[in-house]
PDB file of N, CA and C in Angstrom:
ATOM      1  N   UNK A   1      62.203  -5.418 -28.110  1.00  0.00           N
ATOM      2  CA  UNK A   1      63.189  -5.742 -27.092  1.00  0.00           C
ATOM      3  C   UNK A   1      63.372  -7.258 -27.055  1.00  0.00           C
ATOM      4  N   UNK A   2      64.711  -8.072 -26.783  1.00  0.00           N
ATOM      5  CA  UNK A   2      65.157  -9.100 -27.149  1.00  0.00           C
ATOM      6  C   UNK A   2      65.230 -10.035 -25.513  1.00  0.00           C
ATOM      7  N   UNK A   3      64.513 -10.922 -25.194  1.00  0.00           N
ATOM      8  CA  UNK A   3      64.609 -11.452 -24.258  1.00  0.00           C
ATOM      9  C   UNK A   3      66.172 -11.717 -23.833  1.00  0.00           C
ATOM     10  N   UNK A   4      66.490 -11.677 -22.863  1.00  0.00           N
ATOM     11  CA  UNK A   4      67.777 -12.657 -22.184  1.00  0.00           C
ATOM     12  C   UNK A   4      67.700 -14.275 -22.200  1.00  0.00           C
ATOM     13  N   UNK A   5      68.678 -14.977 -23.111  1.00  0.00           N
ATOM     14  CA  UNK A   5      68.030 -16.591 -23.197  1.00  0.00           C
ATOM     15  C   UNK A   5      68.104 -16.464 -21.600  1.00  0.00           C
ATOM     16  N   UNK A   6      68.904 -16.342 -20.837  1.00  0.00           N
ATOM     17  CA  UNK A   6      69.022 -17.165 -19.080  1.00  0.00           C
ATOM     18  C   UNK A   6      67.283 -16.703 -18.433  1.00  0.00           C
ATOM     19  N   UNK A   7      66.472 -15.707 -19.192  1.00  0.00           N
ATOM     20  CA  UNK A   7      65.225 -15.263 -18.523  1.00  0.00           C
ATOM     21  C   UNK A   7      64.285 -16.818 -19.440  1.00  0.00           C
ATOM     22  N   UNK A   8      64.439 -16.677 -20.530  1.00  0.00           N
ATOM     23  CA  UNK A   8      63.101 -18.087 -20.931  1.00  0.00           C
ATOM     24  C   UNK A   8      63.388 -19.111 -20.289  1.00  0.00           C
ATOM     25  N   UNK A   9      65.305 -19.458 -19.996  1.00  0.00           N
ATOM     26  CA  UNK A   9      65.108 -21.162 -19.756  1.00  0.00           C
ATOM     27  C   UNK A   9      64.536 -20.528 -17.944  1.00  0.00           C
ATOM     28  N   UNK A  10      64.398 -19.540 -17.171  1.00  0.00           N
ATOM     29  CA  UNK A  10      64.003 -19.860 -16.057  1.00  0.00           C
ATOM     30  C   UNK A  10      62.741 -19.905 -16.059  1.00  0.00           C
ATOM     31  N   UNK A  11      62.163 -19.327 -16.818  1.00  0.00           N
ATOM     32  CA  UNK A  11      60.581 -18.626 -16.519  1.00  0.00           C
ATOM     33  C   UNK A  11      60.233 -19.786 -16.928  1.00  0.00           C
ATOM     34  N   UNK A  12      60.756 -20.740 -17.932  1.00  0.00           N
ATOM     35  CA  UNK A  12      59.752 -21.661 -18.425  1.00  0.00           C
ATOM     36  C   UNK A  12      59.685 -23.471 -17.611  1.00  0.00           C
ATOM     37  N   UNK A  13      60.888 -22.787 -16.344  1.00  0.00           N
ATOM     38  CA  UNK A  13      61.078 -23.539 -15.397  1.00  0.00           C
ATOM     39  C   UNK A  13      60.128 -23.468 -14.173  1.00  0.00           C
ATOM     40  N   UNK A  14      59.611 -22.311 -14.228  1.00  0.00           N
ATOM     41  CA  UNK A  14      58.475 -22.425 -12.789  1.00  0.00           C
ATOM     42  C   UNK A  14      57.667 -22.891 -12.450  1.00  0.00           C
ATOM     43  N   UNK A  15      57.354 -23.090 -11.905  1.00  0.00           N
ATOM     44  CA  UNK A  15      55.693 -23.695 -11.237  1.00  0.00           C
ATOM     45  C   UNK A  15      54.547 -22.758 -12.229  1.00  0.00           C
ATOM     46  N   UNK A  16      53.545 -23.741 -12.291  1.00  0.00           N
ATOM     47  CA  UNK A  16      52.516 -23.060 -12.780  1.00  0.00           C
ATOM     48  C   UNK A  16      51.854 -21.831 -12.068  1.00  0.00           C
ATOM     49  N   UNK A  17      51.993 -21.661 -11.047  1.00  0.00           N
ATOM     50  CA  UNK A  17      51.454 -20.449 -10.306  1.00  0.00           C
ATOM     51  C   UNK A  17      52.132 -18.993 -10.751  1.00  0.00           C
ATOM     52  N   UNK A  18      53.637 -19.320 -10.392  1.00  0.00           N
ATOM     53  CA  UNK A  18      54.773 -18.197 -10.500  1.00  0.00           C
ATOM     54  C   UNK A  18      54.809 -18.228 -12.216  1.00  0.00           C
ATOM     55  N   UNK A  19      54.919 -19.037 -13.481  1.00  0.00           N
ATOM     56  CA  UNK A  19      54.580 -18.553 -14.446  1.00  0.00           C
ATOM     57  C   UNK A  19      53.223 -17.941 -15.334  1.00  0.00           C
ATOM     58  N   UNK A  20      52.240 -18.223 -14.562  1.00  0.00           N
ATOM     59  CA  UNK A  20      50.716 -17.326 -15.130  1.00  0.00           C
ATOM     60  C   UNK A  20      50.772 -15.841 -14.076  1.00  0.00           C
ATOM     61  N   UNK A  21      51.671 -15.440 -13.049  1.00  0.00           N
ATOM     62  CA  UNK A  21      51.557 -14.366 -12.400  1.00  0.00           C
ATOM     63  C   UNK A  21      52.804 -13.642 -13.409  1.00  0.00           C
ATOM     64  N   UNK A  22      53.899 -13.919 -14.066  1.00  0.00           N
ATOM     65  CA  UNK A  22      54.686 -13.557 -14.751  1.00  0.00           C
ATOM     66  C   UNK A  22      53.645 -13.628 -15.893  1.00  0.00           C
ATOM     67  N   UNK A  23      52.997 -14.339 -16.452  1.00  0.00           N
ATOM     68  CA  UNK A  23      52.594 -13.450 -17.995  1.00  0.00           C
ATOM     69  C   UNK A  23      51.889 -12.543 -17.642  1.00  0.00           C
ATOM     70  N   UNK A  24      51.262 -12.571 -16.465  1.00  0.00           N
ATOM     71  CA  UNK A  24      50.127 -11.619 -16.186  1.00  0.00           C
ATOM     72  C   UNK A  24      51.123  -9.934 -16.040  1.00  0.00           C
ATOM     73  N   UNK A  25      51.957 -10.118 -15.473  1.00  0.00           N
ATOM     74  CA  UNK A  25      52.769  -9.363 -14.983  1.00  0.00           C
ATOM     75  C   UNK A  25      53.501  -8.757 -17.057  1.00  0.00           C
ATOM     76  N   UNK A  26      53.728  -9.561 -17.634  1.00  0.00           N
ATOM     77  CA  UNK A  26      54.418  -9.247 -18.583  1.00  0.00           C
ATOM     78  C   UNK A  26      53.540  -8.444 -19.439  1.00  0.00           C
ATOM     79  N   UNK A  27      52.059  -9.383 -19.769  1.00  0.00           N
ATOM     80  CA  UNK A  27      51.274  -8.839 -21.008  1.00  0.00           C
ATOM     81  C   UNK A  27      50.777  -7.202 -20.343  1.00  0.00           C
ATOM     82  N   UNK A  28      50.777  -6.957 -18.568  1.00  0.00           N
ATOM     83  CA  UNK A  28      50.368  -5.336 -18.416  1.00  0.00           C
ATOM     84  C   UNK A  28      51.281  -5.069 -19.119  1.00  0.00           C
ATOM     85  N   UNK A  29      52.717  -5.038 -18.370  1.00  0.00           N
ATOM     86  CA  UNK A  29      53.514  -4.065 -18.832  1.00  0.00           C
ATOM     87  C   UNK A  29      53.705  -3.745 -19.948  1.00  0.00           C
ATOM     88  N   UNK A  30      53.753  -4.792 -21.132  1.00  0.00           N
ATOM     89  CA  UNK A  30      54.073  -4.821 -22.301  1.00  0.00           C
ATOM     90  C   UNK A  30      52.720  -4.472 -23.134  1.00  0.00           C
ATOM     91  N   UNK A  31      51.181  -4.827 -22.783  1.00  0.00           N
ATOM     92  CA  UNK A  31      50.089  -4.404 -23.571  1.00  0.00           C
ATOM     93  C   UNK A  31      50.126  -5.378 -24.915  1.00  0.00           C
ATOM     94  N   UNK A  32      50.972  -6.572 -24.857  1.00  0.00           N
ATOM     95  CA  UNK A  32      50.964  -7.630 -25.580  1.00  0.00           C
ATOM     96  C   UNK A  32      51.001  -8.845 -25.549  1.00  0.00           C
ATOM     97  N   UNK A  33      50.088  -9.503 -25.936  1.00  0.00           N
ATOM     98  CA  UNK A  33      50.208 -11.301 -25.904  1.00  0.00           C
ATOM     99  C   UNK A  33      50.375 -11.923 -27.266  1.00  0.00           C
ATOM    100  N   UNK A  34      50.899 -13.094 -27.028  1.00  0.00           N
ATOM    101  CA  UNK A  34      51.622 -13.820 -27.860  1.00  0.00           C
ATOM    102  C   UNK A  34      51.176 -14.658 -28.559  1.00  0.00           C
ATOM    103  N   UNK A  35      51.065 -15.481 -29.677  1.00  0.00           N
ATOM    104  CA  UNK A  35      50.273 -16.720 -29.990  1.00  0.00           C
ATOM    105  C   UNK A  35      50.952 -17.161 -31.037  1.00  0.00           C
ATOM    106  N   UNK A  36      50.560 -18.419 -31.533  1.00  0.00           N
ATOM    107  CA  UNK A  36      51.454 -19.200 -32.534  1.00  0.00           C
ATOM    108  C   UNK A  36      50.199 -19.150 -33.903  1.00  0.00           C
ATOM    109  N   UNK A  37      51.023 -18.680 -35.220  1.00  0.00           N
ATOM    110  CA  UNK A  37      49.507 -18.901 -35.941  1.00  0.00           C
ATOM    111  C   UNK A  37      50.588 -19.595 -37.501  1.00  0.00           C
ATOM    112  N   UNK A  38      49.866 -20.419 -37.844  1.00  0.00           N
ATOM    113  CA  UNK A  38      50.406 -21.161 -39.385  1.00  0.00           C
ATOM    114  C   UNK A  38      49.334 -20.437 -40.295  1.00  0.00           C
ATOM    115  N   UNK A  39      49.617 -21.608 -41.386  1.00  0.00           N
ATOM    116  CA  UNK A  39      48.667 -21.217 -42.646  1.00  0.00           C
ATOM    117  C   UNK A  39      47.089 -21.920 -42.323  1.00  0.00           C
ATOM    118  N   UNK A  40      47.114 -22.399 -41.414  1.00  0.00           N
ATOM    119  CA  UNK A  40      45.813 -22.811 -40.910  1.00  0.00           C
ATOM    120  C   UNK A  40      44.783 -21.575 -40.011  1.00  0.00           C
ATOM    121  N   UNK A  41      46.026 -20.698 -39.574  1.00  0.00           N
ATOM    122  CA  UNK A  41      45.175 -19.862 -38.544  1.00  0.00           C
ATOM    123  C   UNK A  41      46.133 -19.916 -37.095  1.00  0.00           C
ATOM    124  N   UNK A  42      45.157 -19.761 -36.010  1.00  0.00           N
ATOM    125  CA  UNK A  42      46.065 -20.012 -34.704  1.00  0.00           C
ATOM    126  C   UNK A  42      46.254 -21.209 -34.395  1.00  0.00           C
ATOM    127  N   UNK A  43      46.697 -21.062 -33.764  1.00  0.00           N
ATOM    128  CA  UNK A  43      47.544 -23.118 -33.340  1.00  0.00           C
ATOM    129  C   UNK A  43      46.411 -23.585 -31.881  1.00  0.00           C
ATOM    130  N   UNK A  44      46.057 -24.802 -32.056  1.00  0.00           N
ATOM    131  CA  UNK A  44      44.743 -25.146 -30.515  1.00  0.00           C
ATOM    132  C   UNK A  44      45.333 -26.678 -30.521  1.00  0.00           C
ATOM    133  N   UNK A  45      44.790 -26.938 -29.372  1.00  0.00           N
ATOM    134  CA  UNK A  45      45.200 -28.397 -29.044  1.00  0.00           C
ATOM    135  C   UNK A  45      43.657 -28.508 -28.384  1.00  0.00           C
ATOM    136  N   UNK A  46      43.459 -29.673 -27.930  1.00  0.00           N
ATOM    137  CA  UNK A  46      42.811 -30.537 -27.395  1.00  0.00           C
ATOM    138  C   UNK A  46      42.451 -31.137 -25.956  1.00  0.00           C
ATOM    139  N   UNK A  47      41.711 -31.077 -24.714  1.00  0.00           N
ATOM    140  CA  UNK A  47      42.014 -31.210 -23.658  1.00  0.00           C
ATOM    141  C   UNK A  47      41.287 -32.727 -23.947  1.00  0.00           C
ATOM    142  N   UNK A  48      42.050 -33.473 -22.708  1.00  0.00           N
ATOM    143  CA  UNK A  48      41.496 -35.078 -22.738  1.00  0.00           C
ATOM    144  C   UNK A  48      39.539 -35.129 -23.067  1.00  0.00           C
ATOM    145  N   UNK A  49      38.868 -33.885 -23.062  1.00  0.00           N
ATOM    146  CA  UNK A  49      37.143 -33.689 -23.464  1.00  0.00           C
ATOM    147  C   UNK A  49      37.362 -33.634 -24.465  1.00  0.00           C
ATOM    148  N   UNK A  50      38.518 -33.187 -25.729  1.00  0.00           N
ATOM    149  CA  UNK A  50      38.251 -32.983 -26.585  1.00  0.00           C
ATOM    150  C   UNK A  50      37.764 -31.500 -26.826  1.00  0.00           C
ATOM    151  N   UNK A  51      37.942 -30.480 -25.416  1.00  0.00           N
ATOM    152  CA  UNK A  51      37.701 -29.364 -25.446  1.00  0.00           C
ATOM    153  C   UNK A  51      38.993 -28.631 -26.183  1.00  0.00           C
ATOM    154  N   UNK A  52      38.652 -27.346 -27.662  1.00  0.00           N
ATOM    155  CA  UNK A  52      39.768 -26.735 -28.042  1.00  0.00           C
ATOM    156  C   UNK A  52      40.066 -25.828 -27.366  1.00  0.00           C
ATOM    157  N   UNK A  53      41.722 -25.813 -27.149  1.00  0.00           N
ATOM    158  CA  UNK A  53      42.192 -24.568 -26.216  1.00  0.00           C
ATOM    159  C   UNK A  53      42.975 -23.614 -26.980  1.00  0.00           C
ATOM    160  N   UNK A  54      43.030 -21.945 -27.110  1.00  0.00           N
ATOM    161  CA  UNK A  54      43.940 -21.634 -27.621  1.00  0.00           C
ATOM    162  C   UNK A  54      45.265 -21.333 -26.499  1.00  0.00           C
ATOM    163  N   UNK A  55      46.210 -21.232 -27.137  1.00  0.00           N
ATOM    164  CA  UNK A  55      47.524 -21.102 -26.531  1.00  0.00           C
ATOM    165  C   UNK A  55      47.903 -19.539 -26.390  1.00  0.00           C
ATOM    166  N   UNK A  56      48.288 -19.093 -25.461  1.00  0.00           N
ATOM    167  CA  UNK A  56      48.893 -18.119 -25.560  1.00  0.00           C
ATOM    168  C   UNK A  56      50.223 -17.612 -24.695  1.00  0.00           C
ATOM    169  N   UNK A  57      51.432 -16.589 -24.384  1.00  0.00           N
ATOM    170  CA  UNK A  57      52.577 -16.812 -24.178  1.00  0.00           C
ATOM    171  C   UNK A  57      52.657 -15.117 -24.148  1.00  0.00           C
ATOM    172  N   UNK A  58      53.515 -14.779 -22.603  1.00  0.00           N
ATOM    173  CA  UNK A  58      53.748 -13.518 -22.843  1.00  0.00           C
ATOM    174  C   UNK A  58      54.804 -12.535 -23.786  1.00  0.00           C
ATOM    175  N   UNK A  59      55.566 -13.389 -24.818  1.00  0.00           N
ATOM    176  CA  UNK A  59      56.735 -13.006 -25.176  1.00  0.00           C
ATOM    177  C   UNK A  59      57.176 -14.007 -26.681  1.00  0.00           C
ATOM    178  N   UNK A  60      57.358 -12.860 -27.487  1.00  0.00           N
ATOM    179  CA  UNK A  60      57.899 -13.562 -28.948  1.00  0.00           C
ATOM    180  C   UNK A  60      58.300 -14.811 -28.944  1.00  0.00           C
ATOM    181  N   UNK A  61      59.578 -14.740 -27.166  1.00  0.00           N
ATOM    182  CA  UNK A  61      60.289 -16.017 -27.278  1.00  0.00           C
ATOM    183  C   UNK A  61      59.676 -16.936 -26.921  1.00  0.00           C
ATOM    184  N   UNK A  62      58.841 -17.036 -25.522  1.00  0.00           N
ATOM    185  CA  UNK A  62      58.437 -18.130 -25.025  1.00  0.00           C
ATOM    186  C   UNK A  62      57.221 -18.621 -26.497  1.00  0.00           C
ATOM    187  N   UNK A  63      56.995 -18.083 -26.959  1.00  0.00           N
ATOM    188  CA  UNK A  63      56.482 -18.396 -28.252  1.00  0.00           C
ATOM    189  C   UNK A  63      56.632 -19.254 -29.171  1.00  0.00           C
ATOM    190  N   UNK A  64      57.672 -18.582 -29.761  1.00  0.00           N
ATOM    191  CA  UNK A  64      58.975 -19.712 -30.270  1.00  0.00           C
ATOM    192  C   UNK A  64      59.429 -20.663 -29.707  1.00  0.00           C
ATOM    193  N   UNK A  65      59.841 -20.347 -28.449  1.00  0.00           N
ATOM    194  CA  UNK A  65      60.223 -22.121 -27.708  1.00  0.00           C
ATOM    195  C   UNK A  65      59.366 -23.062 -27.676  1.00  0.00           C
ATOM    196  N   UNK A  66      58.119 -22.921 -27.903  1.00  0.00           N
ATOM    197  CA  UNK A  66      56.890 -23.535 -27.903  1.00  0.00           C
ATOM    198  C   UNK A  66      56.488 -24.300 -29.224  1.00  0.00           C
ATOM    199  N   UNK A  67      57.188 -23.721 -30.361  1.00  0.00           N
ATOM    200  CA  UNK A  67      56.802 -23.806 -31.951  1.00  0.00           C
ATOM    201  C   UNK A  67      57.593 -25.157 -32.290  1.00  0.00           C
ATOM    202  N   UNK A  68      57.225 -26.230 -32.075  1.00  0.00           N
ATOM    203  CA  UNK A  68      58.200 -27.513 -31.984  1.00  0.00           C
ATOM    204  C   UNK A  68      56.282 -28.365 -32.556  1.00  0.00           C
ATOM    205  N   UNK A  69      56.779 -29.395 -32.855  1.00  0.00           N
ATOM    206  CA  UNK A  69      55.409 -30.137 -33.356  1.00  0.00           C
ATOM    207  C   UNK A  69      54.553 -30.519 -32.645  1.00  0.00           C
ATOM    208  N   UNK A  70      53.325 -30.499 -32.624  1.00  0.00           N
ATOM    209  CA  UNK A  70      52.722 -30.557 -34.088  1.00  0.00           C
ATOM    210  C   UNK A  70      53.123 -29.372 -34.408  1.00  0.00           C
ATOM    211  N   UNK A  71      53.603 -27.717 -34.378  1.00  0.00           N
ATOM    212  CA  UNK A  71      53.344 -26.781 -34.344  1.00  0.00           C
ATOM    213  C   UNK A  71      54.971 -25.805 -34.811  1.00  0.00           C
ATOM    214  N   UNK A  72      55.264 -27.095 -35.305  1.00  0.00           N
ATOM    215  CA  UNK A  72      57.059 -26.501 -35.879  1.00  0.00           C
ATOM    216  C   UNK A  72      56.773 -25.735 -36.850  1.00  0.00           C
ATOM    217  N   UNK A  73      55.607 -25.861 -37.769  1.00  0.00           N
ATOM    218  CA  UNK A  73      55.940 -24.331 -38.968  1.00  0.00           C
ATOM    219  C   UNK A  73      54.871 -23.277 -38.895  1.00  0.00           C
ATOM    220  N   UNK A  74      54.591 -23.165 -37.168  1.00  0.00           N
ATOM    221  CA  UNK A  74      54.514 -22.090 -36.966  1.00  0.00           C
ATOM    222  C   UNK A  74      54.846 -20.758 -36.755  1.00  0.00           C
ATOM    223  N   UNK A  75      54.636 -19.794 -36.377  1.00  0.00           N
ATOM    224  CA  UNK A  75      55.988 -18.383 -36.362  1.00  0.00           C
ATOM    225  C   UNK A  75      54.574 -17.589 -35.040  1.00  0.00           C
ATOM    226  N   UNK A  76      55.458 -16.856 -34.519  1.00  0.00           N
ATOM    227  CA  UNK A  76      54.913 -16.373 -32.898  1.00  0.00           C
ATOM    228  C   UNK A  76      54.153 -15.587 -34.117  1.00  0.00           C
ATOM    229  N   UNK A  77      53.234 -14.785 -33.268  1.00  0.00           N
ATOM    230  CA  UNK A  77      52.413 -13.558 -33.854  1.00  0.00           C
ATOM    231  C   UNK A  77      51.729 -12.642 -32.834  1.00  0.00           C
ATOM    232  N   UNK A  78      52.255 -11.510 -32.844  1.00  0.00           N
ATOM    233  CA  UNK A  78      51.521 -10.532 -31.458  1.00  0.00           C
ATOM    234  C   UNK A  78      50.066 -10.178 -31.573  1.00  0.00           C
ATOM    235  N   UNK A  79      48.780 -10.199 -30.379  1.00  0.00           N
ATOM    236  CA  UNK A  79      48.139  -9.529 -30.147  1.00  0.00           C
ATOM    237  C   UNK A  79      47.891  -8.823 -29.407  1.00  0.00           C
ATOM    238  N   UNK A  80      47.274  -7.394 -29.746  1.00  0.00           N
ATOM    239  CA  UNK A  80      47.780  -6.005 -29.052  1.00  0.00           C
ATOM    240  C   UNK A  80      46.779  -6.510 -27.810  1.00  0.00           C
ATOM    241  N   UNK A  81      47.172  -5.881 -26.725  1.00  0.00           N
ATOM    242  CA  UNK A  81      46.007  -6.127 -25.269  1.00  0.00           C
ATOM    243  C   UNK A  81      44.681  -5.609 -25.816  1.00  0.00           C
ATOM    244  N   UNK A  82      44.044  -4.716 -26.225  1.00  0.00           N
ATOM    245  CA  UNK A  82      42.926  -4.254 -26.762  1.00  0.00           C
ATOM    246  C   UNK A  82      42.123  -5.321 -27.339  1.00  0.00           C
ATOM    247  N   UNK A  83      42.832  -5.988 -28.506  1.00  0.00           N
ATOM    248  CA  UNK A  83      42.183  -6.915 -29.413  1.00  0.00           C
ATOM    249  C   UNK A  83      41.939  -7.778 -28.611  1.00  0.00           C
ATOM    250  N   UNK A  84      43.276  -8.421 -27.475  1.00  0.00           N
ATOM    251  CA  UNK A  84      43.179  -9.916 -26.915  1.00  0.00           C
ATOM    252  C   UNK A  84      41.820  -9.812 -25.690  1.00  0.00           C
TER     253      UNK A  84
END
């Protein structure tokens, strides 16, 4: 199923509260989460500790909107709720 663009540019407009209750809300319904993975593996960044974080996104798209650098030749990749 194909997101509505007018649903990413809002969702990715919210407050941090109202968008982690929407993935939460998305990955039940859907039984899927999202992640960015290259030829390296999955995509992680760095918190100011130097702690690695992985990324994750309830939806192919917000996925993709995300895939910009360092992380432009990445491509979304689903994990089933079970695995995640």
């Amino acid at each position: 199923m194909s997101m509505h663009p007018k649903e990413l540019e809002t969702t990715v407009q919210l407050p941090a509260k109202k968008r982690y209750d929407y993935f939460i809300k998305k990955i039940v319904d859907f039984e899927e989460v999202w992640s960015l993975r290259n030829e390296k593996g999955w995509v992680i960044s760095e918190d100011e500790h130097r702690v690695p974080q992985l990324h994750f996104w309830p939806t192919k798209e917000h996925a993709a909107y995300c895939a910009i650098e360092p992380w432009g030749k990445s491509m979304p990749e689903m994990i089933e709720l079970d695995d995640f």
